[in-house]
PDB file of N, CA and C in Angstrom:
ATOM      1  N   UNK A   1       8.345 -73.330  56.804  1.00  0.00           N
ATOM      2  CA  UNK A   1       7.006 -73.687  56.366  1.00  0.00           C
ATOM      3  C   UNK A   1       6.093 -73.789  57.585  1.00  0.00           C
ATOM      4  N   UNK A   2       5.209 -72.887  57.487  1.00  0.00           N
ATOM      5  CA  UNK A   2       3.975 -73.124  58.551  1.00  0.00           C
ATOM      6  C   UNK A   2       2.870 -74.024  58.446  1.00  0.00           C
ATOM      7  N   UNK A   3       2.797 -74.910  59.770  1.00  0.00           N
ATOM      8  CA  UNK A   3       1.716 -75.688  59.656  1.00  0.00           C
ATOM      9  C   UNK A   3       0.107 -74.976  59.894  1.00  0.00           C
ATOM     10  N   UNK A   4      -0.465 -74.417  59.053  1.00  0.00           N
ATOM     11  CA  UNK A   4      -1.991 -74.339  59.224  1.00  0.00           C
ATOM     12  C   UNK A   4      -3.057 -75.085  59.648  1.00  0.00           C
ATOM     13  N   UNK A   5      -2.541 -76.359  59.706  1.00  0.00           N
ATOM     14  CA  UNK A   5      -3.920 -77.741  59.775  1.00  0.00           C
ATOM     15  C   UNK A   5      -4.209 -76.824  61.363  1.00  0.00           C
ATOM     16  N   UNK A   6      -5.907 -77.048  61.748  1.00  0.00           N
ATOM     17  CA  UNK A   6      -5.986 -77.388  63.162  1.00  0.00           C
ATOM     18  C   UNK A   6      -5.108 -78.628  63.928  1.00  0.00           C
ATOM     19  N   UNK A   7      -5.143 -78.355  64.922  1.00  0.00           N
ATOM     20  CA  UNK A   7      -4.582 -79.384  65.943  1.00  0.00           C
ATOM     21  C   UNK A   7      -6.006 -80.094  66.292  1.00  0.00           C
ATOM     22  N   UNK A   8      -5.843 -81.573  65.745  1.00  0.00           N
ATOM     23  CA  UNK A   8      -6.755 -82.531  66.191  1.00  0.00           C
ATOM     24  C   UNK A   8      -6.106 -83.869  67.044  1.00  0.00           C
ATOM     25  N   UNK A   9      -6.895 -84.626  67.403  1.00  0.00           N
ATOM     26  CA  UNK A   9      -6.488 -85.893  68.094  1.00  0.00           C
ATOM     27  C   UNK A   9      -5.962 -86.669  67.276  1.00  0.00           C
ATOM     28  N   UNK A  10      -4.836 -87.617  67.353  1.00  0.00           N
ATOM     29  CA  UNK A  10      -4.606 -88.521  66.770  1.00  0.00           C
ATOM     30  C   UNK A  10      -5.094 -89.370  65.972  1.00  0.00           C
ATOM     31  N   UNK A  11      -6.535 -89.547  66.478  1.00  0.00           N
ATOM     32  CA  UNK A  11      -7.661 -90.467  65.180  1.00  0.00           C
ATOM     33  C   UNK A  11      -9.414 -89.827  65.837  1.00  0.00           C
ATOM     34  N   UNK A  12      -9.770 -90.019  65.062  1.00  0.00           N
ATOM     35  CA  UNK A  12     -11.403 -89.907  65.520  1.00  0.00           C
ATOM     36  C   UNK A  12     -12.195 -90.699  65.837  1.00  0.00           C
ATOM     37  N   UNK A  13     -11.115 -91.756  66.477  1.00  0.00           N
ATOM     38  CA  UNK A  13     -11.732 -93.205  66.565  1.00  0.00           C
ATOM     39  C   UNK A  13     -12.457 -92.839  67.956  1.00  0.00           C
ATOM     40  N   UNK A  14     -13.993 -93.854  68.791  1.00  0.00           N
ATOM     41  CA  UNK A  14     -14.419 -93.251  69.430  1.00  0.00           C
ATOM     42  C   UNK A  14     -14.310 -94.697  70.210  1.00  0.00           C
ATOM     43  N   UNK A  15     -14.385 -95.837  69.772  1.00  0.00           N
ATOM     44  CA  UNK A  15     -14.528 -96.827  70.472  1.00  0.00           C
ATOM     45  C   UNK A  15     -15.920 -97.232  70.667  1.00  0.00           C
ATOM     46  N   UNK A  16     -16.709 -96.597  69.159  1.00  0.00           N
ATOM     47  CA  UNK A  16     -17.862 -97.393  68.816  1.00  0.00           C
ATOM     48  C   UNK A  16     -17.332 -97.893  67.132  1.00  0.00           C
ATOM     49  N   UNK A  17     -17.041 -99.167  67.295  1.00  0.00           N
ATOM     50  CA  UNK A  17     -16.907 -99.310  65.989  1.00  0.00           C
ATOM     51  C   UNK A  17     -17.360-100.465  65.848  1.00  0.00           C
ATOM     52  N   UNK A  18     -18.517 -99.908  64.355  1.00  0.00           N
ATOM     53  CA  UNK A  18     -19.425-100.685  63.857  1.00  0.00           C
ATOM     54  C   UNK A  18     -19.649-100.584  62.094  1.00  0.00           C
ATOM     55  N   UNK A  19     -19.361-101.512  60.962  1.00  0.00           N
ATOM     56  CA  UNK A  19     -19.383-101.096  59.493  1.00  0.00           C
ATOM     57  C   UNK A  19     -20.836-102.232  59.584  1.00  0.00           C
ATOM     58  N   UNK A  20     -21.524-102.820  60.342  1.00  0.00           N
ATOM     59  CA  UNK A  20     -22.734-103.225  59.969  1.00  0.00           C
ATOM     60  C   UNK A  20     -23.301-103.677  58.906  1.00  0.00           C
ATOM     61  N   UNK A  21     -24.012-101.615  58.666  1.00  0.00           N
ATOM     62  CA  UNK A  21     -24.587-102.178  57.734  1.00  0.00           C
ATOM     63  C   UNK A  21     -23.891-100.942  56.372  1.00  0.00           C
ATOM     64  N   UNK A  22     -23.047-100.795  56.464  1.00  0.00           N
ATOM     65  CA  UNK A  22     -22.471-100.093  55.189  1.00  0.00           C
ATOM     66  C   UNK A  22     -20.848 -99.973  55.798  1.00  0.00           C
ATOM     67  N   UNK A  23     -20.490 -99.253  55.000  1.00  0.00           N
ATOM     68  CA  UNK A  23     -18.807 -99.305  54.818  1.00  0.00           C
ATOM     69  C   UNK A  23     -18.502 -98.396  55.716  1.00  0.00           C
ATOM     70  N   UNK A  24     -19.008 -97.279  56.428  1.00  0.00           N
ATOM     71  CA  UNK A  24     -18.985 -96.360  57.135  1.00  0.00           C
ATOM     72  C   UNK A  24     -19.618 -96.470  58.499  1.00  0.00           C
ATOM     73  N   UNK A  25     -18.422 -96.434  59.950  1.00  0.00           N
ATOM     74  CA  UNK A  25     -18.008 -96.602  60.824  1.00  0.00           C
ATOM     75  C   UNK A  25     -19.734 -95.677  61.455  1.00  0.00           C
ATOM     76  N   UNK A  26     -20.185 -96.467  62.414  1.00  0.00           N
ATOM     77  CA  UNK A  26     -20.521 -95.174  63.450  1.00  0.00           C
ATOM     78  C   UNK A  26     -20.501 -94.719  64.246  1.00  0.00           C
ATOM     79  N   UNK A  27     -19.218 -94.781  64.246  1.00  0.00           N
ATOM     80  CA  UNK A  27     -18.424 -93.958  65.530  1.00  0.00           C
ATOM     81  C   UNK A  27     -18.257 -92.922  64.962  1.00  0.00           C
ATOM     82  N   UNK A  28     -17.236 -93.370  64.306  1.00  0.00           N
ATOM     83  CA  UNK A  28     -16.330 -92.037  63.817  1.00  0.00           C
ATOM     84  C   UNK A  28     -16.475 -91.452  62.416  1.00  0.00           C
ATOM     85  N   UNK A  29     -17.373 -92.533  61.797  1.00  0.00           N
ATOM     86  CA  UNK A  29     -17.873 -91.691  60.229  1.00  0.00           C
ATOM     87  C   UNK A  29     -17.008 -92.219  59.088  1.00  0.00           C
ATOM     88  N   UNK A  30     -15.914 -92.837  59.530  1.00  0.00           N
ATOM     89  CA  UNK A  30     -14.794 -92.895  58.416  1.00  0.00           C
ATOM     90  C   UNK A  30     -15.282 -93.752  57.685  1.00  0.00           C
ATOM     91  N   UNK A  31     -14.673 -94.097  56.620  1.00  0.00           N
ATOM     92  CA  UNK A  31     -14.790 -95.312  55.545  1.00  0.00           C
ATOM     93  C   UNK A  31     -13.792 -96.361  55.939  1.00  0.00           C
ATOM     94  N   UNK A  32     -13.894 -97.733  55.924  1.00  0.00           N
ATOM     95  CA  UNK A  32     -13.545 -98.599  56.086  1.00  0.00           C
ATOM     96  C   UNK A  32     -11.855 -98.351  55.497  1.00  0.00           C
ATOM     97  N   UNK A  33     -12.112 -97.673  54.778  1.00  0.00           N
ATOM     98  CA  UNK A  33     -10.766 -97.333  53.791  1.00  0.00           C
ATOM     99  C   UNK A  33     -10.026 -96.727  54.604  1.00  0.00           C
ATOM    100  N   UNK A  34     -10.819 -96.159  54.593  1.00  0.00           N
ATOM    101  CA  UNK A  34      -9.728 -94.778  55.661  1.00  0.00           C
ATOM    102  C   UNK A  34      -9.567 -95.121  56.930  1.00  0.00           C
ATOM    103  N   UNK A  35     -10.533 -95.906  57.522  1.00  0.00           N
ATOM    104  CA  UNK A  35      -9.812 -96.745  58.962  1.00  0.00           C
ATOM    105  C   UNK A  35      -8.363 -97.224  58.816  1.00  0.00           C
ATOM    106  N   UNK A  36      -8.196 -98.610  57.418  1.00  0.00           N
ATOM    107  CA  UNK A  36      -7.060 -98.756  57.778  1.00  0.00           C
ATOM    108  C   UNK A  36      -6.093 -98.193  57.037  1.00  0.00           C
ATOM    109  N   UNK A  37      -6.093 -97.174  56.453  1.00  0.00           N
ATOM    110  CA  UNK A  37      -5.071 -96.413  56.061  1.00  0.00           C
ATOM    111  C   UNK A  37      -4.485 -95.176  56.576  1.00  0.00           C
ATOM    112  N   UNK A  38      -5.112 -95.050  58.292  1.00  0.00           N
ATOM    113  CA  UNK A  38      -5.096 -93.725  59.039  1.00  0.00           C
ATOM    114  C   UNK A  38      -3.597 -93.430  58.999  1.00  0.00           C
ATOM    115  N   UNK A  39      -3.443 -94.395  59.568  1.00  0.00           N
ATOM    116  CA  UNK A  39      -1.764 -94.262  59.978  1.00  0.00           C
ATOM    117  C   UNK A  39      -0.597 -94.038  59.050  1.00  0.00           C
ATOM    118  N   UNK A  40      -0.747 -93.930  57.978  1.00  0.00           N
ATOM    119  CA  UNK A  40      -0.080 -94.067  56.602  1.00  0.00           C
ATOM    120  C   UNK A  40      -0.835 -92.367  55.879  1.00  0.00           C
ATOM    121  N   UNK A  41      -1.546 -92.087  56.335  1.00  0.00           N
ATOM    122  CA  UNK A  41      -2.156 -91.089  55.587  1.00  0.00           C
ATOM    123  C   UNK A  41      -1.508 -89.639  55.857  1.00  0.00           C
ATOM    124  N   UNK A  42      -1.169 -88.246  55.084  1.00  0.00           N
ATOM    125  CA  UNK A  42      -0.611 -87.348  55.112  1.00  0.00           C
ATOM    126  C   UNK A  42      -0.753 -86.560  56.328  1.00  0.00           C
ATOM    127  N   UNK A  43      -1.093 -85.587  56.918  1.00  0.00           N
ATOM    128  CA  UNK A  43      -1.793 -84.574  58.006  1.00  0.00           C
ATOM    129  C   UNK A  43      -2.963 -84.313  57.004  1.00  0.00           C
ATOM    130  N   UNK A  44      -2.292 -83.586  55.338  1.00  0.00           N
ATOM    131  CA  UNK A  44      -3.231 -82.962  55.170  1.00  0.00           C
ATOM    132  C   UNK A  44      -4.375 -83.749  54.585  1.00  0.00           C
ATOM    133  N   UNK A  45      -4.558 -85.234  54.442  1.00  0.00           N
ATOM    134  CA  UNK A  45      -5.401 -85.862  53.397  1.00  0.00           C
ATOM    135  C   UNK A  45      -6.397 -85.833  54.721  1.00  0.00           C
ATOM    136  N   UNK A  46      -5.450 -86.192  56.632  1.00  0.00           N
ATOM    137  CA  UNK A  46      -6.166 -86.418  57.370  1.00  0.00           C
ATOM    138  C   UNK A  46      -7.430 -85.033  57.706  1.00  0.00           C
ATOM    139  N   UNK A  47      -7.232 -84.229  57.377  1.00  0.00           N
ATOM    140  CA  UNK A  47      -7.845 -83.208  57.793  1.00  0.00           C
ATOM    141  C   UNK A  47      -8.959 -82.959  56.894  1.00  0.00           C
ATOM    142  N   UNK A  48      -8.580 -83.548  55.436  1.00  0.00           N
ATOM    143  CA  UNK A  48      -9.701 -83.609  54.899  1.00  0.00           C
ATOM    144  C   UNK A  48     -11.165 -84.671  54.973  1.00  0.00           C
ATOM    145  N   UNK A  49     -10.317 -85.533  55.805  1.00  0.00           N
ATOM    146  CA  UNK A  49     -11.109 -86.710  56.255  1.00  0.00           C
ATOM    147  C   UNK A  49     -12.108 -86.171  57.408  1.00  0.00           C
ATOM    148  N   UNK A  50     -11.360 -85.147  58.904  1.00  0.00           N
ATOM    149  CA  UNK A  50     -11.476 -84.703  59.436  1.00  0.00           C
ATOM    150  C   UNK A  50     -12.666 -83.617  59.454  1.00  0.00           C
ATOM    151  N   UNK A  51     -13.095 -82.860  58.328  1.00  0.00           N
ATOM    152  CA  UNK A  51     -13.736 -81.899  57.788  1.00  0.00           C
ATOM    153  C   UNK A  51     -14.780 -82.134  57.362  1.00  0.00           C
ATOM    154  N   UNK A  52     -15.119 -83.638  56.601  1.00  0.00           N
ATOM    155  CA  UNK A  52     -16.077 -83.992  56.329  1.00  0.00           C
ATOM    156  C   UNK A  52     -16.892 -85.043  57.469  1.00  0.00           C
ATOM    157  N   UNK A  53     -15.906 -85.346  58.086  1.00  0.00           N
ATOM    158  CA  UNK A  53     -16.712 -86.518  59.061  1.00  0.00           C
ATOM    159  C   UNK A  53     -17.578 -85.489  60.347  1.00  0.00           C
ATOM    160  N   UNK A  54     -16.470 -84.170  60.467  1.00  0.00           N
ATOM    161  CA  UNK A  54     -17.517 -83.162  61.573  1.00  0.00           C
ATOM    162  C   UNK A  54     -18.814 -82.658  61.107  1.00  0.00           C
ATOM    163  N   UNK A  55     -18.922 -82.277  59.846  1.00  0.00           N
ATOM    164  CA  UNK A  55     -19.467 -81.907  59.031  1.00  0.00           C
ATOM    165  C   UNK A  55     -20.274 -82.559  59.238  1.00  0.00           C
ATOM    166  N   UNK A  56     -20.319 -83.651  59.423  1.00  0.00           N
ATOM    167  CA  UNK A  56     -21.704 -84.659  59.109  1.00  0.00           C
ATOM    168  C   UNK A  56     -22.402 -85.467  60.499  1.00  0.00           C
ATOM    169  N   UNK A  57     -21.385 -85.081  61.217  1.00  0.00           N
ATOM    170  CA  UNK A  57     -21.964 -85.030  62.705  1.00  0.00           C
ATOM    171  C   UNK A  57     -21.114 -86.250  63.152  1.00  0.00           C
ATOM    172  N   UNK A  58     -20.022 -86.323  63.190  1.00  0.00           N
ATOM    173  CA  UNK A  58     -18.998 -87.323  63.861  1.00  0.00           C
ATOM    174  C   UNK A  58     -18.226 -86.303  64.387  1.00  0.00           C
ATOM    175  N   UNK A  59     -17.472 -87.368  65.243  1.00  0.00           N
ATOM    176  CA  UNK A  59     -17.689 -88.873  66.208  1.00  0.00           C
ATOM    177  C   UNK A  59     -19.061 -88.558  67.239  1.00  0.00           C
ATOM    178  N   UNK A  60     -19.283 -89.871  66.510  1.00  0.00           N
ATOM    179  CA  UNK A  60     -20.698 -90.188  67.491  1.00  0.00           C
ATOM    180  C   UNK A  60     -20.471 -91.008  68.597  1.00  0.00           C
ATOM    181  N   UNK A  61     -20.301 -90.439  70.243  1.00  0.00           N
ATOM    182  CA  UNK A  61     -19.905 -91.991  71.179  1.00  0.00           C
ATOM    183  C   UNK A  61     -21.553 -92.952  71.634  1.00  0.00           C
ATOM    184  N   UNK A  62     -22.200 -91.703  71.368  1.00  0.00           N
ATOM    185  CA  UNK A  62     -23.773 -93.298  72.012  1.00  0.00           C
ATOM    186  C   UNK A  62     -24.562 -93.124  70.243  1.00  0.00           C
ATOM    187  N   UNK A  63     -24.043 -94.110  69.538  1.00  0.00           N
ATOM    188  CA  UNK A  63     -24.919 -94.574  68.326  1.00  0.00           C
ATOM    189  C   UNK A  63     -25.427 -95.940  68.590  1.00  0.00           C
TER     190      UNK A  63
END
């Protein structure tokens, strides 16, 4: 079985982390949810996490 995912970093965490003023990080875009469930989460659920957070202009390091 071939792995297709890109090769990404371990998390998209940036070491701005801030849920403020909504549920969503701005560092890294994620949902509070998905912060703490990174580590527990598939490759492929991560990549879908991955796809939408670039998409939308994450990781942000000066927010």
């Amino acid at each position: 079985m071939t792995n297709d995912l890109p090769v990404r970093p371990d998390t998209p965490c940036v070491a701005v982390c801030s849920t403020t003023f909504d549920e969503i990080c701005r560092g890294c875009g994620r949902s509070v949810v998905e912060v703490a469930h990174w580590v527990a989460m598939t490759a492929e659920q991560k990549e879908v996490v991955w796809q939408r957070i670039l998409a939308q202009g994450y990781p942000r390091r000066n927010t």
